[in-house]
PDB file of N, CA and C in Angstrom:
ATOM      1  N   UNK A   1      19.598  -6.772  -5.217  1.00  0.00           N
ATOM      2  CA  UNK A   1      19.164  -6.420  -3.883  1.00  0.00           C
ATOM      3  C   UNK A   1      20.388  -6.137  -3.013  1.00  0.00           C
ATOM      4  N   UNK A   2      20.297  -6.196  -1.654  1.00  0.00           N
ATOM      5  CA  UNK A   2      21.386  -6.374  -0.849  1.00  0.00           C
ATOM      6  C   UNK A   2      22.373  -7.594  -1.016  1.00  0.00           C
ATOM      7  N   UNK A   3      23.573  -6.867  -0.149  1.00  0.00           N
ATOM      8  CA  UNK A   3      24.861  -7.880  -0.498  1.00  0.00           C
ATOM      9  C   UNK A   3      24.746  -9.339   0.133  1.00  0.00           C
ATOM     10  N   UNK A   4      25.422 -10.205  -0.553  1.00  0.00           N
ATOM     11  CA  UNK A   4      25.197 -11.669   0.511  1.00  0.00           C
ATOM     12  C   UNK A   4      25.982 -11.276   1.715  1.00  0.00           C
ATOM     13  N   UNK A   5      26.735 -10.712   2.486  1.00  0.00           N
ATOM     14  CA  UNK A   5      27.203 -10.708   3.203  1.00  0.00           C
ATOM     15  C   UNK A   5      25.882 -10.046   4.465  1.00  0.00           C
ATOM     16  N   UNK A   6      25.311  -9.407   4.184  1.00  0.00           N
ATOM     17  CA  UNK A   6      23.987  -9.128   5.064  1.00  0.00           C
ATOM     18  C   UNK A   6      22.556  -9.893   5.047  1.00  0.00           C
ATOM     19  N   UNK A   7      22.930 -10.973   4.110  1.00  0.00           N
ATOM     20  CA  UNK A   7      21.659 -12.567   4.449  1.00  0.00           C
ATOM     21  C   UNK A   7      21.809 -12.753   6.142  1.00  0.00           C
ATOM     22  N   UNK A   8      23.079 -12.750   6.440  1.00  0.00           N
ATOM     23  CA  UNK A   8      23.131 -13.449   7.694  1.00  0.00           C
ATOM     24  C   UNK A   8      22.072 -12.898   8.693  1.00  0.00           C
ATOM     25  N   UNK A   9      21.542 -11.663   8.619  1.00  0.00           N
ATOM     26  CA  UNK A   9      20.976 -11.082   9.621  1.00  0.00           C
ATOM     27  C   UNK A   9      19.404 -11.119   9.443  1.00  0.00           C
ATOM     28  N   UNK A  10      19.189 -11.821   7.847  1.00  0.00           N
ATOM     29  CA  UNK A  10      17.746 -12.298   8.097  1.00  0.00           C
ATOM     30  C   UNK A  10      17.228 -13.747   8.593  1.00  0.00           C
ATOM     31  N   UNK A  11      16.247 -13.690   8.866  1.00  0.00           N
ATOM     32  CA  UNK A  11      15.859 -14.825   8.932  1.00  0.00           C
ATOM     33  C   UNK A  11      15.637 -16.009   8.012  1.00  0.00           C
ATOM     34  N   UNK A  12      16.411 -16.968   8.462  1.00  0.00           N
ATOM     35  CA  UNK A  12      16.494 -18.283   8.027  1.00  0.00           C
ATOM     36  C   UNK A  12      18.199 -17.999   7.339  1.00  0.00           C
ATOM     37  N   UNK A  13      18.702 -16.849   7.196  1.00  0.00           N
ATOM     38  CA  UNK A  13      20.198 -16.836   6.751  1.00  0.00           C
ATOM     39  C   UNK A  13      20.266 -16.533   5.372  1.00  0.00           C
ATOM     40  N   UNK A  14      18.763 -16.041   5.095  1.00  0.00           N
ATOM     41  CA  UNK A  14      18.518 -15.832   3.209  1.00  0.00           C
ATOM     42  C   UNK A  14      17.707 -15.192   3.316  1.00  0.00           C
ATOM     43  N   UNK A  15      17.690 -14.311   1.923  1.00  0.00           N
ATOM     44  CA  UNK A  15      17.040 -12.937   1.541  1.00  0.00           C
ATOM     45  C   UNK A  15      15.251 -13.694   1.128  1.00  0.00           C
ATOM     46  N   UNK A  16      15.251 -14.630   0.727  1.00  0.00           N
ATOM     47  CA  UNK A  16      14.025 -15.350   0.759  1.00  0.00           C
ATOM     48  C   UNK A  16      12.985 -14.211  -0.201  1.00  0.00           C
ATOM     49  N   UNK A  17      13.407 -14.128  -1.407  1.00  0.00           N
ATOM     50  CA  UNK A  17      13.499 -13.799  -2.753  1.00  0.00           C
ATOM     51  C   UNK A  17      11.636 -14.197  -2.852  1.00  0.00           C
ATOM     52  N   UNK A  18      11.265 -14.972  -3.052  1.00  0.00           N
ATOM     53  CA  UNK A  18      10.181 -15.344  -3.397  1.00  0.00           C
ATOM     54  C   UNK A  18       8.984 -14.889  -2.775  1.00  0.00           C
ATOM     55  N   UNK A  19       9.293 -15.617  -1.045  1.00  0.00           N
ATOM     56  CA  UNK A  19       8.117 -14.982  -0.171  1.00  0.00           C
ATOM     57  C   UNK A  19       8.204 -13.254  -0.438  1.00  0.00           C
ATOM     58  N   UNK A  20       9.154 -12.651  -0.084  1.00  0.00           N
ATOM     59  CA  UNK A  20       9.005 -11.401  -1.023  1.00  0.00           C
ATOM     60  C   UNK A  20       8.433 -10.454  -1.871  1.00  0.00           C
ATOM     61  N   UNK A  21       8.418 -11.411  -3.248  1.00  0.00           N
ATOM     62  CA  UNK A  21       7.569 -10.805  -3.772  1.00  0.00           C
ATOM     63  C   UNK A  21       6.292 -11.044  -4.022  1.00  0.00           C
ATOM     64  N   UNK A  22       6.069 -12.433  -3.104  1.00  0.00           N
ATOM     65  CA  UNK A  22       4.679 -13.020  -2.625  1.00  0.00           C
ATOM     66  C   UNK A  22       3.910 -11.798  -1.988  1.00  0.00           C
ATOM     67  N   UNK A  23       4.542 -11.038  -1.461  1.00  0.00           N
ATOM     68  CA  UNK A  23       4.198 -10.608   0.056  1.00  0.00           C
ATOM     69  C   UNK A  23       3.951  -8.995  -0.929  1.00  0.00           C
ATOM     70  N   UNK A  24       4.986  -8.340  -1.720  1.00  0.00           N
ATOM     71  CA  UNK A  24       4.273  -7.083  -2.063  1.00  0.00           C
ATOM     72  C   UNK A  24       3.660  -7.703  -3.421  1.00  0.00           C
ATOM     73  N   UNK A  25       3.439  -8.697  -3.888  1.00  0.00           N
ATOM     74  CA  UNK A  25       2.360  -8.806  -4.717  1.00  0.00           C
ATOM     75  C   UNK A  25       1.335  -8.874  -4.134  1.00  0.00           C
ATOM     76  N   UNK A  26       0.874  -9.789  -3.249  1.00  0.00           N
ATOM     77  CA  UNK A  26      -0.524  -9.592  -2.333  1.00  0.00           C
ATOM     78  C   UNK A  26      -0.624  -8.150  -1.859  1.00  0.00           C
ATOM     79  N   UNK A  27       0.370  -6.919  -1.431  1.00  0.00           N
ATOM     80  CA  UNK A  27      -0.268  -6.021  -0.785  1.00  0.00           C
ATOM     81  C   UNK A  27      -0.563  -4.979  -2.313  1.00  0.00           C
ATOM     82  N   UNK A  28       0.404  -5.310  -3.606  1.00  0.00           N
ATOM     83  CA  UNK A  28      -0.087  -4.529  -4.220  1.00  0.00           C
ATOM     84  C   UNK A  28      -1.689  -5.078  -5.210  1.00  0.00           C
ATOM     85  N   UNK A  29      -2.196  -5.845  -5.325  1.00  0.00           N
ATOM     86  CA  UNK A  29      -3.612  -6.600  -5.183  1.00  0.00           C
ATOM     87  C   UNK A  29      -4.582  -5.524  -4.116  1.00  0.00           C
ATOM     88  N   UNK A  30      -4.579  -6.370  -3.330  1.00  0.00           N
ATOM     89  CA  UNK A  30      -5.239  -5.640  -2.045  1.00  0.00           C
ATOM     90  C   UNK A  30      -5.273  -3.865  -2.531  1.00  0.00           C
ATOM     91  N   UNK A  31      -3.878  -3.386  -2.606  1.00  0.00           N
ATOM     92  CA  UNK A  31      -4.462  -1.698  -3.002  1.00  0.00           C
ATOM     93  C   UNK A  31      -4.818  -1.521  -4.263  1.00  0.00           C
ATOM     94  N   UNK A  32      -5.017  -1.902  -5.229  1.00  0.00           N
ATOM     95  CA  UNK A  32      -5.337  -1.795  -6.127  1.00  0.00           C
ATOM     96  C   UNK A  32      -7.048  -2.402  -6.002  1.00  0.00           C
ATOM     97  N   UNK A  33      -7.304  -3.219  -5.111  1.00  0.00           N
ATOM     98  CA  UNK A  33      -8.792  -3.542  -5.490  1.00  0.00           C
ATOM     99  C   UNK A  33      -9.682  -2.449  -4.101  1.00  0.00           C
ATOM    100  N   UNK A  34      -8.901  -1.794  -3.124  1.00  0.00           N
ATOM    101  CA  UNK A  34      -9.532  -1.263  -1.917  1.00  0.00           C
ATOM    102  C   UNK A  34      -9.276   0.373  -2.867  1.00  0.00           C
ATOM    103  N   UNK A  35      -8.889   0.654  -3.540  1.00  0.00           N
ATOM    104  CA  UNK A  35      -8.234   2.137  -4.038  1.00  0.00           C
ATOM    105  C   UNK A  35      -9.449   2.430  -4.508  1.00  0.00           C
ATOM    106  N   UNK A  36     -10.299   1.841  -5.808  1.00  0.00           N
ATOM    107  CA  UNK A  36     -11.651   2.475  -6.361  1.00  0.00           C
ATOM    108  C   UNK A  36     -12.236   3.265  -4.842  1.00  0.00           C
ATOM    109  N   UNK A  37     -12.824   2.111  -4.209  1.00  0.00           N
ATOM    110  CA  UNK A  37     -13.856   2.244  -2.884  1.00  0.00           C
ATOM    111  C   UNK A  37     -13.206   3.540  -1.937  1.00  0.00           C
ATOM    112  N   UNK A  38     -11.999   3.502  -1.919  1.00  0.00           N
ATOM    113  CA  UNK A  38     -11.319   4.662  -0.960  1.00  0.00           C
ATOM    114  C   UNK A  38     -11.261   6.133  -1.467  1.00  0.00           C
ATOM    115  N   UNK A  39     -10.801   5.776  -2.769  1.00  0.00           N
ATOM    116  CA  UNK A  39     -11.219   7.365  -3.650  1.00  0.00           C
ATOM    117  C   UNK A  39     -12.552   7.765  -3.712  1.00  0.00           C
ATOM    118  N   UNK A  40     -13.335   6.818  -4.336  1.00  0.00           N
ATOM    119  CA  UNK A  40     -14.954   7.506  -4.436  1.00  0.00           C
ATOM    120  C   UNK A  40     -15.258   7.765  -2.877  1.00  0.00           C
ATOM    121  N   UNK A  41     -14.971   7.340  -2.085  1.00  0.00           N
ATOM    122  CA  UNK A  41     -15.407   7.959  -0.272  1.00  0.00           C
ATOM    123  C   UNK A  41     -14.425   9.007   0.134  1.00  0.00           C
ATOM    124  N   UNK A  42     -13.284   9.322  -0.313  1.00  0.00           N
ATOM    125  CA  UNK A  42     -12.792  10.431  -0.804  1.00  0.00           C
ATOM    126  C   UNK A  42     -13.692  11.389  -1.539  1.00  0.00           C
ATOM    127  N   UNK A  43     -14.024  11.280  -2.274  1.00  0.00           N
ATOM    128  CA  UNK A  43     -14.755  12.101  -3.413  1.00  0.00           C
ATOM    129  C   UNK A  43     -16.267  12.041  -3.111  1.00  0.00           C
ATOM    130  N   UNK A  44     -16.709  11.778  -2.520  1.00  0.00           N
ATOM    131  CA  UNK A  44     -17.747  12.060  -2.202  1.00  0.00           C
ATOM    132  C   UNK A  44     -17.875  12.830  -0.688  1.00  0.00           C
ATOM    133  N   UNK A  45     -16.842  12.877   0.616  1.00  0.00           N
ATOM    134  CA  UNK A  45     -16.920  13.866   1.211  1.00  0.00           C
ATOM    135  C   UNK A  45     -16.293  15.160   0.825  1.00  0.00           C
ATOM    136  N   UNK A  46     -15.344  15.061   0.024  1.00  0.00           N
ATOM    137  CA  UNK A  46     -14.641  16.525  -0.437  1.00  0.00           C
ATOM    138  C   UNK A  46     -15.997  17.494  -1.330  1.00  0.00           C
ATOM    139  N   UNK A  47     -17.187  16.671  -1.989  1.00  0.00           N
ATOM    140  CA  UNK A  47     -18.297  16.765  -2.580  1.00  0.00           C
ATOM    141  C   UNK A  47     -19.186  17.693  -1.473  1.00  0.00           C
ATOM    142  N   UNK A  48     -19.373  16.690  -0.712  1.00  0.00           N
ATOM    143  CA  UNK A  48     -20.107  17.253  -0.005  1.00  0.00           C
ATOM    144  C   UNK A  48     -19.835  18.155   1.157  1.00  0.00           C
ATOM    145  N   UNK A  49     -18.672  18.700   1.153  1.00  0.00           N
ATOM    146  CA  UNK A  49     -17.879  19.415   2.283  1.00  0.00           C
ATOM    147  C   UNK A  49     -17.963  20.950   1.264  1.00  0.00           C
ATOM    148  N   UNK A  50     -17.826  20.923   0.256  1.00  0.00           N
ATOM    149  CA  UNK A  50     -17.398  21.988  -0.714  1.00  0.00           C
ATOM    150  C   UNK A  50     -19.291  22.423  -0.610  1.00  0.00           C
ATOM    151  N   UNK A  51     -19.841  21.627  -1.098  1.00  0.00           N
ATOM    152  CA  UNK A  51     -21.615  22.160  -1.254  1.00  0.00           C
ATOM    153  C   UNK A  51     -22.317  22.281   0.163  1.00  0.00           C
ATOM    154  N   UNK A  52     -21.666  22.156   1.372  1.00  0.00           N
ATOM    155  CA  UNK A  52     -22.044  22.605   2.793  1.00  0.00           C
ATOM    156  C   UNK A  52     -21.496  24.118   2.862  1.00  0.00           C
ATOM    157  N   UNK A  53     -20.216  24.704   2.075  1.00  0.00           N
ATOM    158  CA  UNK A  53     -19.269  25.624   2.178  1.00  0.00           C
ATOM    159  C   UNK A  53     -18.222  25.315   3.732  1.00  0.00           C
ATOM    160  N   UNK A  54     -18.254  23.953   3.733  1.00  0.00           N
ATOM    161  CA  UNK A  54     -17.338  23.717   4.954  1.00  0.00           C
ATOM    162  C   UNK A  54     -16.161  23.597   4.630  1.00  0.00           C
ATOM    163  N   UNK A  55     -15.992  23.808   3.322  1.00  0.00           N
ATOM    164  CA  UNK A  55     -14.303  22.825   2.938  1.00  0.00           C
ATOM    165  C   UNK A  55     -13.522  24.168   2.522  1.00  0.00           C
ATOM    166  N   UNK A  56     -13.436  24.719   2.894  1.00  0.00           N
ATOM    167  CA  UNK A  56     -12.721  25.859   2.761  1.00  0.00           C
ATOM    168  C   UNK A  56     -11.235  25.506   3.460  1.00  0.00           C
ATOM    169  N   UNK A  57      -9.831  25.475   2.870  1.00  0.00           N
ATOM    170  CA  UNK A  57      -9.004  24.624   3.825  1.00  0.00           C
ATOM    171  C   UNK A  57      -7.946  25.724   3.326  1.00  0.00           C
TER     172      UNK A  57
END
């Protein structure tokens, strides 16, 4: 990661390694379980935009 000489400027004086990858493991969870639901509502207005002849882009 970054150098120890730039810990100083985070908080607590450490790169805090763990919460870290606490933090993009929970957000990569979260997109991975909201991604199905967001694509198919994706895919179902691009569906129905194309069979209106509105989606012409």
């Amino acid at each position: 990661m970054l150098p120890d000489a730039l810990a100083g400027a985070e908080v607590g004086a450490s790169w805090q390694r763990l919460e870290t990858i606490c933090v993009l493991g929970a957000w990569a969870v979260i997109g991975f379980a909201a991604a199905p639901a967001v694509l198919r509502r994706m895919a179902r207005r691009e569906s129905g935009a194309r069979e209106s002849g509105g989606g012409d882009r």
